[in-house]
Structures are given as C-alpha cells and as structure tokens.
Protein backbone atom coordinates (compact mmCIF):
# COMPACT_ATOMS: atom_id res chain seq x y z
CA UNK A 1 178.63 85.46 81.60
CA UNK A 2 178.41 83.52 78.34
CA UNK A 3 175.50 81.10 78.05
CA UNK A 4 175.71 77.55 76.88
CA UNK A 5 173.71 75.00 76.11
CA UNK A 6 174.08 71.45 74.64
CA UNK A 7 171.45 70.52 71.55
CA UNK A 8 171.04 66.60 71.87
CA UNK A 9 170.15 65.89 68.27
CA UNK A 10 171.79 68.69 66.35
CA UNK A 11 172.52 67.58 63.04
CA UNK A 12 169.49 68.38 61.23
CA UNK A 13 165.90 69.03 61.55
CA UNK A 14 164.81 71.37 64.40
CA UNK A 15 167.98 70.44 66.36
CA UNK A 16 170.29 72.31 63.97
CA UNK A 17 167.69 74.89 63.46
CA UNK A 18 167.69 75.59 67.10
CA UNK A 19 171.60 75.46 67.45
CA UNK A 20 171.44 78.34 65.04
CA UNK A 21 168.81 79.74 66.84
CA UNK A 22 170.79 79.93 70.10
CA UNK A 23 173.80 80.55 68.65
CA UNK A 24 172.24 84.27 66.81
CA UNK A 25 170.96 84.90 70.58
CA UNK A 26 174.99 84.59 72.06
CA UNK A 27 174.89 81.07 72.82
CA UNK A 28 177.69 78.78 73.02
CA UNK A 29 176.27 75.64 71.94
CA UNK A 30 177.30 71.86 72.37
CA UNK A 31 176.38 69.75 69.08
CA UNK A 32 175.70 66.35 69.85
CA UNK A 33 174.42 63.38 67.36
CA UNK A 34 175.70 60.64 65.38
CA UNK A 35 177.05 62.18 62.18
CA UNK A 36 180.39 64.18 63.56
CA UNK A 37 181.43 65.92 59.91
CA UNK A 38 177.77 67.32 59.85
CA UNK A 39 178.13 68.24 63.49
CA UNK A 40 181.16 70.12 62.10
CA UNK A 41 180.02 71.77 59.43
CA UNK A 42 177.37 73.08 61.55
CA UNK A 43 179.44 74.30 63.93
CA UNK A 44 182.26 76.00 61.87
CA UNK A 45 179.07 77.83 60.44
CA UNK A 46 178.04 79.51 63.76
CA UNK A 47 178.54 82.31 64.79
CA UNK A 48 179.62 81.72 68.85
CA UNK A 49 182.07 78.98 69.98
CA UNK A 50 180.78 75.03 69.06
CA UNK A 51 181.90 71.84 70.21
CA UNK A 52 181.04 68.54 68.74
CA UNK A 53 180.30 64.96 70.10
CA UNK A 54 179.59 62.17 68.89
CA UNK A 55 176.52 60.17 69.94
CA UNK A 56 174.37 56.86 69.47
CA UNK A 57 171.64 57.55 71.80
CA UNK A 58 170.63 54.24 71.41
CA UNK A 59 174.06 53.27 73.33
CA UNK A 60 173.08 54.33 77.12
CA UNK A 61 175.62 54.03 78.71
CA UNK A 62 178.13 56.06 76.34
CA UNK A 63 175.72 58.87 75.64
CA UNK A 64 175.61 59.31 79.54
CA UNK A 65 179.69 58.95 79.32
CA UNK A 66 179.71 61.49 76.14
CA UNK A 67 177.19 64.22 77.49
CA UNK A 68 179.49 64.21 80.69
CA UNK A 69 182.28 64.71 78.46
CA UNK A 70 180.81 67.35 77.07
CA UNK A 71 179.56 69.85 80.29
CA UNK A 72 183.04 68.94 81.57
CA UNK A 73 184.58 70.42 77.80
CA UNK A 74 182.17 73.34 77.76
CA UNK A 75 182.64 74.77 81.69
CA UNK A 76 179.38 75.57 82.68
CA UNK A 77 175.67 74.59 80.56
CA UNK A 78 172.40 76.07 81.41
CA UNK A 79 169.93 74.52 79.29
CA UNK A 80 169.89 70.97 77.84
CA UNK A 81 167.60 70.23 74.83
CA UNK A 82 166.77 66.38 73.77
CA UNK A 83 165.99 66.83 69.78
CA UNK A 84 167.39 63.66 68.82
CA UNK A 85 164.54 60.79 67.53
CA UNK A 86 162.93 58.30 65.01
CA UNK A 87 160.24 57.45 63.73
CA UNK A 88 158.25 55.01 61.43
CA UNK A 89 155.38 53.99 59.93
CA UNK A 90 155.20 50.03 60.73
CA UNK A 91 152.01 48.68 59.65
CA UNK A 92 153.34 45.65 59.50
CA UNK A 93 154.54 45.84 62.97
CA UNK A 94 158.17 44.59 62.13
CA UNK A 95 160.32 44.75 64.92
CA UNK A 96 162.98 46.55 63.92
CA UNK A 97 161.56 49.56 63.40
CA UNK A 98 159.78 49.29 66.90
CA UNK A 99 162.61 48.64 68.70
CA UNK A 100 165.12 51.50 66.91
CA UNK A 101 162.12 53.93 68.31
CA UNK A 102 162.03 52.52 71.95
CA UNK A 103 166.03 52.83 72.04
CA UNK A 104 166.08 55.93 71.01
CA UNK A 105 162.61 57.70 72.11
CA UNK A 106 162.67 56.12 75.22
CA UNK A 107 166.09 54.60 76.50
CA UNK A 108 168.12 57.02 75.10
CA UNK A 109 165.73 59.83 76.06
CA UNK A 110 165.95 58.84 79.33
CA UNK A 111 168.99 58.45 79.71
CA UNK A 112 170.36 61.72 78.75
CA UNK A 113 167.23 63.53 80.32
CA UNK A 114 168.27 61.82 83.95
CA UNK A 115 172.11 62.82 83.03
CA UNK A 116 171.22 66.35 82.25
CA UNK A 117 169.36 66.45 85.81
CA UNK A 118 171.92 65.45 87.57
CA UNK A 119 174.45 67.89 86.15
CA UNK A 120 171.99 70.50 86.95
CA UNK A 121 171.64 69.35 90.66
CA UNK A 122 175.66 69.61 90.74
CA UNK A 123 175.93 72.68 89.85
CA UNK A 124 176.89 75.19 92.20
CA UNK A 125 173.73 77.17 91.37
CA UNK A 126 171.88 73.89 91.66
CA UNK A 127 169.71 75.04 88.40
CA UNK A 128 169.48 74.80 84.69
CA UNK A 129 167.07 74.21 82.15
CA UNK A 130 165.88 70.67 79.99
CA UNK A 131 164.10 71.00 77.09
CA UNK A 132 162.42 67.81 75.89
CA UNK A 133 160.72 66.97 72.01
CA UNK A 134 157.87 65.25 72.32
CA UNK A 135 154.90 65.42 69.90
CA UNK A 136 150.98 66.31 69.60
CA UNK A 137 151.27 62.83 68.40
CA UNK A 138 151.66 61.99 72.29
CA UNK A 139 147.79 62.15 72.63
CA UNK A 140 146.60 59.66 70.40
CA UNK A 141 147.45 56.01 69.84
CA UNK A 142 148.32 55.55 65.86
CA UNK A 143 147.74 52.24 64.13
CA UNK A 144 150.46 52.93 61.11
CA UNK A 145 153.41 53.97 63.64
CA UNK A 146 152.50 52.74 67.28
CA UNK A 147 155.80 52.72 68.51
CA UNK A 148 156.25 56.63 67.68
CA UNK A 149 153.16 57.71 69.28
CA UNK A 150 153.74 55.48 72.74
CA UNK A 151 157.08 56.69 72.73
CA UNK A 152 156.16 60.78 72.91
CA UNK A 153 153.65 59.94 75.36
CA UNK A 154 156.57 58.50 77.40
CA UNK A 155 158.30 61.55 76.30
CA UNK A 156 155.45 64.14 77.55
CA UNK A 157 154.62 62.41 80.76
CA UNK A 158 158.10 61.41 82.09
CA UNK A 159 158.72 65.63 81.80
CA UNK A 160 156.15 65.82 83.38
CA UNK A 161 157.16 63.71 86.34
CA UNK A 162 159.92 65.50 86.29
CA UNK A 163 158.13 68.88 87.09
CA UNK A 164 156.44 67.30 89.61
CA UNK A 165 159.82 66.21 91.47
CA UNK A 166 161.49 69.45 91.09
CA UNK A 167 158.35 70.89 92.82
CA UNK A 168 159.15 69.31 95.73
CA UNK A 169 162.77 69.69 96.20
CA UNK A 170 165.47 73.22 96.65
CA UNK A 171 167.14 72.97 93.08
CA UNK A 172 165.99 75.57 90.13
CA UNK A 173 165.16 73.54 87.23
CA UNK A 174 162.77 74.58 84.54
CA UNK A 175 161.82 71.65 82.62
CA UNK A 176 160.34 72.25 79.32
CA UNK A 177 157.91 69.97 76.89
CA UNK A 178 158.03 71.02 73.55
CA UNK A 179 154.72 68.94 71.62
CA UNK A 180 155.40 69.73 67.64
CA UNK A 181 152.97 69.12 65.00
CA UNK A 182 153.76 68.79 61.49
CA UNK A 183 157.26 70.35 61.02
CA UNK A 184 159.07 69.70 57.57
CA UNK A 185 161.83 67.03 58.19
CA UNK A 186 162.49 63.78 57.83
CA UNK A 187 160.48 62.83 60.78
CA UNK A 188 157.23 64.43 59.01
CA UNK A 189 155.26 61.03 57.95
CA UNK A 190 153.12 61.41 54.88
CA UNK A 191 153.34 63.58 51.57
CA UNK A 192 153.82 67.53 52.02
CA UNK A 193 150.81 67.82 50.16
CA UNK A 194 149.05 65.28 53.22
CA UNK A 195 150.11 67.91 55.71
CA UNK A 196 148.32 70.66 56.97
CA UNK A 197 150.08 73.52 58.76
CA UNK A 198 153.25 72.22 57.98
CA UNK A 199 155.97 74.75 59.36
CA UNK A 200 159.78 75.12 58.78
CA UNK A 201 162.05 73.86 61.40
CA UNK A 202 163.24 77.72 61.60
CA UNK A 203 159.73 78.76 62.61
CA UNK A 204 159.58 75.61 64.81
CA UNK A 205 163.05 76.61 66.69
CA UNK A 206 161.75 80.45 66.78
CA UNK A 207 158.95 79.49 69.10
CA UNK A 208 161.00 77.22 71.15
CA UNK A 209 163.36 79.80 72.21
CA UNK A 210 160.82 81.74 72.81
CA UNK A 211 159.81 79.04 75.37
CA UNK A 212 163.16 78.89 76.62
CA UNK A 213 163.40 82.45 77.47
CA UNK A 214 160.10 82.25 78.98
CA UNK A 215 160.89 79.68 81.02
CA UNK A 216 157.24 77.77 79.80
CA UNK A 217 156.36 74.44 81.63
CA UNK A 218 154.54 73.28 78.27
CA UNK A 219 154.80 74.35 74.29
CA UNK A 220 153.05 73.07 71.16
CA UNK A 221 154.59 74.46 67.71
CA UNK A 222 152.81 75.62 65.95
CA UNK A 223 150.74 78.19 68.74
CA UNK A 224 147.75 76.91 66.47
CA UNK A 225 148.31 72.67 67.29
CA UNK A 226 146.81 74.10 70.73
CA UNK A 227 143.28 74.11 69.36
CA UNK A 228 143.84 70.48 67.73
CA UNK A 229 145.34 68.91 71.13
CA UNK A 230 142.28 70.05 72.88
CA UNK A 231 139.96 68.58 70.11
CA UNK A 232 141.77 65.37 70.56
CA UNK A 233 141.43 64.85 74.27
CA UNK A 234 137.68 65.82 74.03
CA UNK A 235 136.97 63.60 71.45
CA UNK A 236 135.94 59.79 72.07
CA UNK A 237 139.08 57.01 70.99
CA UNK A 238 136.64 55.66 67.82
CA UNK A 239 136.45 59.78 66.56
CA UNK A 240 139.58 59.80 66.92
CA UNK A 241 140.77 56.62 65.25
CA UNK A 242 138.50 57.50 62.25
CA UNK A 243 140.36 60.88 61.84
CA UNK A 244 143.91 59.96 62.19
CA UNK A 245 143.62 56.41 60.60
C-alpha cells in the first residue's frame, strides 16, 4: 500500500524540503500553500505522484473546505504535517504584523490541525499521524517579535492537548511536535552571521522524518537545541530576557 501524506506549507522552506524528503522515501505527497505554480513546479519535480492545492490558511473556513478536498483527491492520507507560518520582528508592535501571525500561527493552525483529526478519526483504521511546527522559540517570551513566540507556544501546547485526548480515547493517532531552532529560511530572524547552529532545511526535514518513522511524541532540530531548551526553562525570565533581547 502506497503511503501519502499532505505537507501544509509546501512551497518552500522545510515544507518543500520535507515533500522531497517523503517523496525519496515512496511517498505520495499532497502540496498545499498559497503559491499554486510553485506548488507545481515542486511537484512535477518529484519523484512519486503530487497533487496541488491552493491555500490561505489565514481563510478558515476554506482551508478546512480545501484540505477536505484534498484527502478526498488523494484516497487515503496517513500523516498530516502543518509547515505553513509567519513571522516578524514588530518592535513597534504594529498590528498588522501581529495579527497576519495569529491568523496564520494560530487560526489557521488550528484549523487544519482539528480537520486533519477528524479525517483521521474517519478513517476506517481510525489512525494517522499530525505533525505540527512549532519552535524552541515556544519557551521564551521575545520583546522584538511577541506575536511569533506566543503563537508556537500555542503551537507546542495545543499538540500537546492533543496527546493528552488521544490518550484517552480508541483511535491511533501519533501526534508529533516538531520545535526548530535556527533553520535557514525566510522565517530565520537576524543576519546568518547572528545565527548560531544554523542548519539547512534538508538537514531540518532529515530529522523530521526520522521522527515520523519513529513515531516521536516530541522533536527539536537540531538534536543539539535539546541542551538550549533545557537551559531556558531552568533559567530565571530576567536571564533569559538579557540573553535573547
């Protein structure tokens, strides 16, 4: 039986390196973001069957219509990852930028994390497999891009709810948090010079699939970031605020 997953998220960054990722290990893989001729390209470049939708996370309602769409085009999906997100640095606190990360961090995380559940919970198997991005950026409050950082914490701890619930009921659904540090895309903030143990998005989508196959509750990518998270919930909020200020 052919495998398939959808990649929420898929036209660049670790969302496309992932698709590729998947798609080496036999995957049939749905591509789903905004920019459809990238989605395309991406997909005519893989080497397993693609299909391509189009989607504004940031519009609810259709994402949940489009993701639908897409398990019902694809037959039969086993794992669900939710790439797609902002971020900015707002030290000004303008509200644009704040709201574009709640819509699409939160909202539009949420939505298409409850959608993907719910497919899973139809399925005759009753299992499957979510994946969500968050960040190491979820344990720390961040006075140059608050929105970003309260919006992985949302991230982390609603998968983590989520665990929780599937603890308690019949259905086989691995839920996944992926936690990131410094990966080099666009959502990086700060010079590449700024950055210490800055990895690829291939190395990043290597050691999520790794994750995947392993079925892990929790990931940070980098291995290493593990050693930083710790230091971070160990140390007092004004150590903390000094360092990542």
């Amino acid at each position: 039986m052919t495998d398939r997953a959808i990649i929420v998220g898929a036209s660049s960054g670790i969302g496309e390196a992932l698709a590729r990722e998947l798609a080496d290990a036999g995957y049939e893989v749905g591509l789903a973001a905004r920019r459809t001729e990238r989605l395309k390209a991406i997909g005519a470049s893989l080497p397993t069957k693609a299909y391509v939708a189009t989607m504004d996370v940031t519009d609810t309602d259709d994402a949940r219509r489009g993701f639908r769409e897409l398990t019902d085009a694809m037959g039969d999906v086993s794992l669900v990852v939710l790439s797609a997100g902002v971020g900015h640095v707002n030290h000004d606190l303008e509200w644009e930028p704040e709201r574009e990360t709640i819509d699409v961090n939160v909202r539009g995380f949420t939505a298409l994390a409850t959608a993907a559940i719910e497919y899973f919970e139809s399925r005759p198997s009753a299992d499957g497999h979510l994946v969500g991005l968050s960040s190491v950026a979820a344990l720390f409050g961040n006075g140059g891009a608050p929105a970003y950082n309260a919006s992985k914490a949302f991230v982390s701890t609603y998968l983590e709810g989520l665990r929780h619930r599937q603890a308690s009921r019949e259905t086989e659904v691995t839920i996944t948090t992926v936690e990131p540090g410094f990966v080099d895309t666009a959502m990086a903030m700060g010079d590449d010079d700024e950055l210490f143990w800055m990895a690829s998005p291939e190395t990043a989508a290597a050691q999520i699939a790794r994750a995947i196959r392993r079925e892990r509750d929790h990931v940070y990518v980098t291995r290493r970031w593990r050693l930083v998270a710790w230091l971070l919930k160990a140390m007092p909020e004004p150590v903390v605020r000094r360092l990542v200020s």
